[in-house]
Protein backbone atom coordinates (compact mmCIF):
# COMPACT_ATOMS: atom_id res chain seq x y z
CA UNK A 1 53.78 -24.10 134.38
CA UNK A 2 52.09 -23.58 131.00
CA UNK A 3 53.67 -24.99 128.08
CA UNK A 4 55.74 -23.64 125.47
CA UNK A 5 54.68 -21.90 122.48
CA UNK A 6 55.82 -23.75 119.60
CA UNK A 7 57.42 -21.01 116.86
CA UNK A 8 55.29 -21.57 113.07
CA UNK A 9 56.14 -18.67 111.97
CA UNK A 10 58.58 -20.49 109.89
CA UNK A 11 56.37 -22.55 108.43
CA UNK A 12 53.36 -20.37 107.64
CA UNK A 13 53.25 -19.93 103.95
CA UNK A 14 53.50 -23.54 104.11
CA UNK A 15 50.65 -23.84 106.20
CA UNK A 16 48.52 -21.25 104.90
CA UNK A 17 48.98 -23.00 101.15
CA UNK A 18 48.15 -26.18 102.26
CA UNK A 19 45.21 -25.37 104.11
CA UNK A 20 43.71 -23.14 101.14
CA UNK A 21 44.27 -26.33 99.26
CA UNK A 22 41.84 -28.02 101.16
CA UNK A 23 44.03 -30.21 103.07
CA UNK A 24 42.81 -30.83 106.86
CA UNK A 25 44.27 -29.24 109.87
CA UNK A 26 45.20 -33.14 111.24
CA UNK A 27 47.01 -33.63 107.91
CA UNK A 28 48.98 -30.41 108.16
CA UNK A 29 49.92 -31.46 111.65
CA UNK A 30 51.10 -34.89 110.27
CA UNK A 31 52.80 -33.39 107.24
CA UNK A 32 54.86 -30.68 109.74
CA UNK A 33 55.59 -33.98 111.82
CA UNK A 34 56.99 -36.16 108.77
CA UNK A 35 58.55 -33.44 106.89
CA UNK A 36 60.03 -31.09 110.02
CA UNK A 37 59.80 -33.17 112.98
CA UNK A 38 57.38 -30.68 114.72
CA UNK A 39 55.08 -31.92 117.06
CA UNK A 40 51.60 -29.78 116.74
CA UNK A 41 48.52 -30.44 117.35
CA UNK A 42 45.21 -29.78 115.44
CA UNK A 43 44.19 -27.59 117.44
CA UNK A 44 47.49 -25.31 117.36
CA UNK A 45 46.73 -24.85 113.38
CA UNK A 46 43.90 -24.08 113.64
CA UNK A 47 44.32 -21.58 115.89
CA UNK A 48 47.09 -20.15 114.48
CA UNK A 49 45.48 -19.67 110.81
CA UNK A 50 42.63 -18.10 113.10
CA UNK A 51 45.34 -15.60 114.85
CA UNK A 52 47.05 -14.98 111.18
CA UNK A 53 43.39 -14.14 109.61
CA UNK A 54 43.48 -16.99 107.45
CA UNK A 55 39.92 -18.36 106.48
CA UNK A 56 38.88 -20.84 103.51
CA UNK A 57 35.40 -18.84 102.92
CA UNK A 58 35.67 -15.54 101.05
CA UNK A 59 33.28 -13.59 103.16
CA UNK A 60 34.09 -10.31 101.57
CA UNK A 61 32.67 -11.26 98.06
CA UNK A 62 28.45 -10.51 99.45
CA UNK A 63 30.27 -6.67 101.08
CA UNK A 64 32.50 -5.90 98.02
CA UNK A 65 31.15 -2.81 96.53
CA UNK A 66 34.10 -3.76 93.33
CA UNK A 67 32.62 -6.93 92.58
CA UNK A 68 29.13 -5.78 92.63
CA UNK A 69 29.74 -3.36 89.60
CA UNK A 70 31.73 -5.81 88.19
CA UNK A 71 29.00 -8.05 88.15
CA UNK A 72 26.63 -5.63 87.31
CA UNK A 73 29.04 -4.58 84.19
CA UNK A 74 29.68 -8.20 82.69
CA UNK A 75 25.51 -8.71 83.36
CA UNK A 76 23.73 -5.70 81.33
CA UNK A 77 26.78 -4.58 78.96
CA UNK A 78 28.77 -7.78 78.54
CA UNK A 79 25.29 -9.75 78.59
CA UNK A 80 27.32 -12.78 80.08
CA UNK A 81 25.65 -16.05 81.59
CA UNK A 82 26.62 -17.18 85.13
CA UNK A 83 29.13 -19.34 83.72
CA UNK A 84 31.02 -17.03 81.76
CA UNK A 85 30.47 -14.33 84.11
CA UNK A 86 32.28 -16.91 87.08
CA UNK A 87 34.76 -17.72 84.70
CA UNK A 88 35.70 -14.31 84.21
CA UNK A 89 35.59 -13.27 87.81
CA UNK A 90 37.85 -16.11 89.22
CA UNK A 91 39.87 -15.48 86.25
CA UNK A 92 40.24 -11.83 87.43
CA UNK A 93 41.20 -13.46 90.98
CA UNK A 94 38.04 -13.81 92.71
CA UNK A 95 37.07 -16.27 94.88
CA UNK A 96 33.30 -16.50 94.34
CA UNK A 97 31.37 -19.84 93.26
CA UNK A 98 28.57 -20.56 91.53
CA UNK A 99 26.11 -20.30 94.00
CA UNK A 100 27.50 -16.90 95.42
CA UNK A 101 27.26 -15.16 92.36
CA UNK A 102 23.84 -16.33 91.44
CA UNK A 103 22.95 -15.04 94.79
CA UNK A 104 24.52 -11.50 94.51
CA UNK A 105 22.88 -11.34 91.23
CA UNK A 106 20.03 -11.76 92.43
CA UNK A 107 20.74 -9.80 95.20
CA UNK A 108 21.34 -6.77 92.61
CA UNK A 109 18.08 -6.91 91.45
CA UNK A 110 19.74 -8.76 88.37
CA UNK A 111 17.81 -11.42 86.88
CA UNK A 112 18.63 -13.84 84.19
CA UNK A 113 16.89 -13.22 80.78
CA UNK A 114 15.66 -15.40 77.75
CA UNK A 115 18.20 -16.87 75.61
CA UNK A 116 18.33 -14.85 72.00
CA UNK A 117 16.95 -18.00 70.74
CA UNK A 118 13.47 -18.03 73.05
CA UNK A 119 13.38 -13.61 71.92
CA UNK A 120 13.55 -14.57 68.52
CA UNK A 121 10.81 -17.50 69.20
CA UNK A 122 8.75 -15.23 70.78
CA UNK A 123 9.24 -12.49 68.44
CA UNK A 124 8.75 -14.56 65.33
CA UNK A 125 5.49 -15.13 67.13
CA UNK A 126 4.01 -12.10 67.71
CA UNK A 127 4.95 -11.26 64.30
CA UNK A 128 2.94 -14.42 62.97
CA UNK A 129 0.33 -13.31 65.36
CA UNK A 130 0.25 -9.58 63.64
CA UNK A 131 -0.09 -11.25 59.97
CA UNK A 132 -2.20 -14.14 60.96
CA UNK A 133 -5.85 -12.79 60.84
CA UNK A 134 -7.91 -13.64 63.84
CA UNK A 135 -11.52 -15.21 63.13
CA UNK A 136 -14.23 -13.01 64.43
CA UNK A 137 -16.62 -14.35 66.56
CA UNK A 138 -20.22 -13.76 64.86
CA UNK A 139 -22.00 -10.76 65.41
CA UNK A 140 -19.29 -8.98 65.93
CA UNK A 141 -18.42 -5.54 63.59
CA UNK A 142 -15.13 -5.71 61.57
């Protein structure tokens, strides 16, 4: 006879909140246990936030075609480091880290430029290097 199906329906934005904030599937079964006396078991929540389409990676962010311009947009108009840039897109509701957008940056064929203060360094050279006349080596016409 197989067992019962225990009803979570109930329960799921409970469920689904706590596991997005990072508590473990064991926990959740505990906390349903002590707060609802409902026996579940690991496994059940787990396979129920697999059922409702619940995961705790954001796999879209490397296939969304939105982010990608958005990216591209703070990048070359906003000129924005990765930090801003992050700050800005999980501000805007995007769950991306650190590491993900460096890698779809890269991905973009966007790469991460001098800092204004190395251009002006290496500007301010060039322009001593223009003034600055270079010694001829002998024999050679001026």
């Amino acid at each position: 006879m197989p067992r019962q199906q225990i009803n979570l329906e109930p329960y799921r934005d409970e469920i689904i909140a706590l596991y997005h904030h990072g508590i473990s599937s064991d926990s959740i079964s505990r906390t349903l246990e002590n707060c609802h006396n409902i026996q579940v078991k690991e496994r059940t929540i787990q396979s129920r936030l697999r059922k409702w389409g619940i995961r705790k990676r954001h796999q879209t962010t490397t296939g969304d075609e939105v982010l990608h311009a958005r990216i591209k947009m703070l990048f070359i108009q906003d000129r924005l480091t990765d930090k801003a840039m992050l700050n800005m897109l999980q501000k805007e509701g995007y769950g991306i880290s650190e590491r993900t957008l460096r890698r779809l940056r890269f991905k973009l064929g966007l790469h991460a430029r001098a800092s204004d203060q190395e251009q002006h360094q290496d500007q301010g050279h060039m322009e001593k290097e223009m003034i600055a006349p270079q010694p001829l080596a002998e024999g050679q016409p001026v």
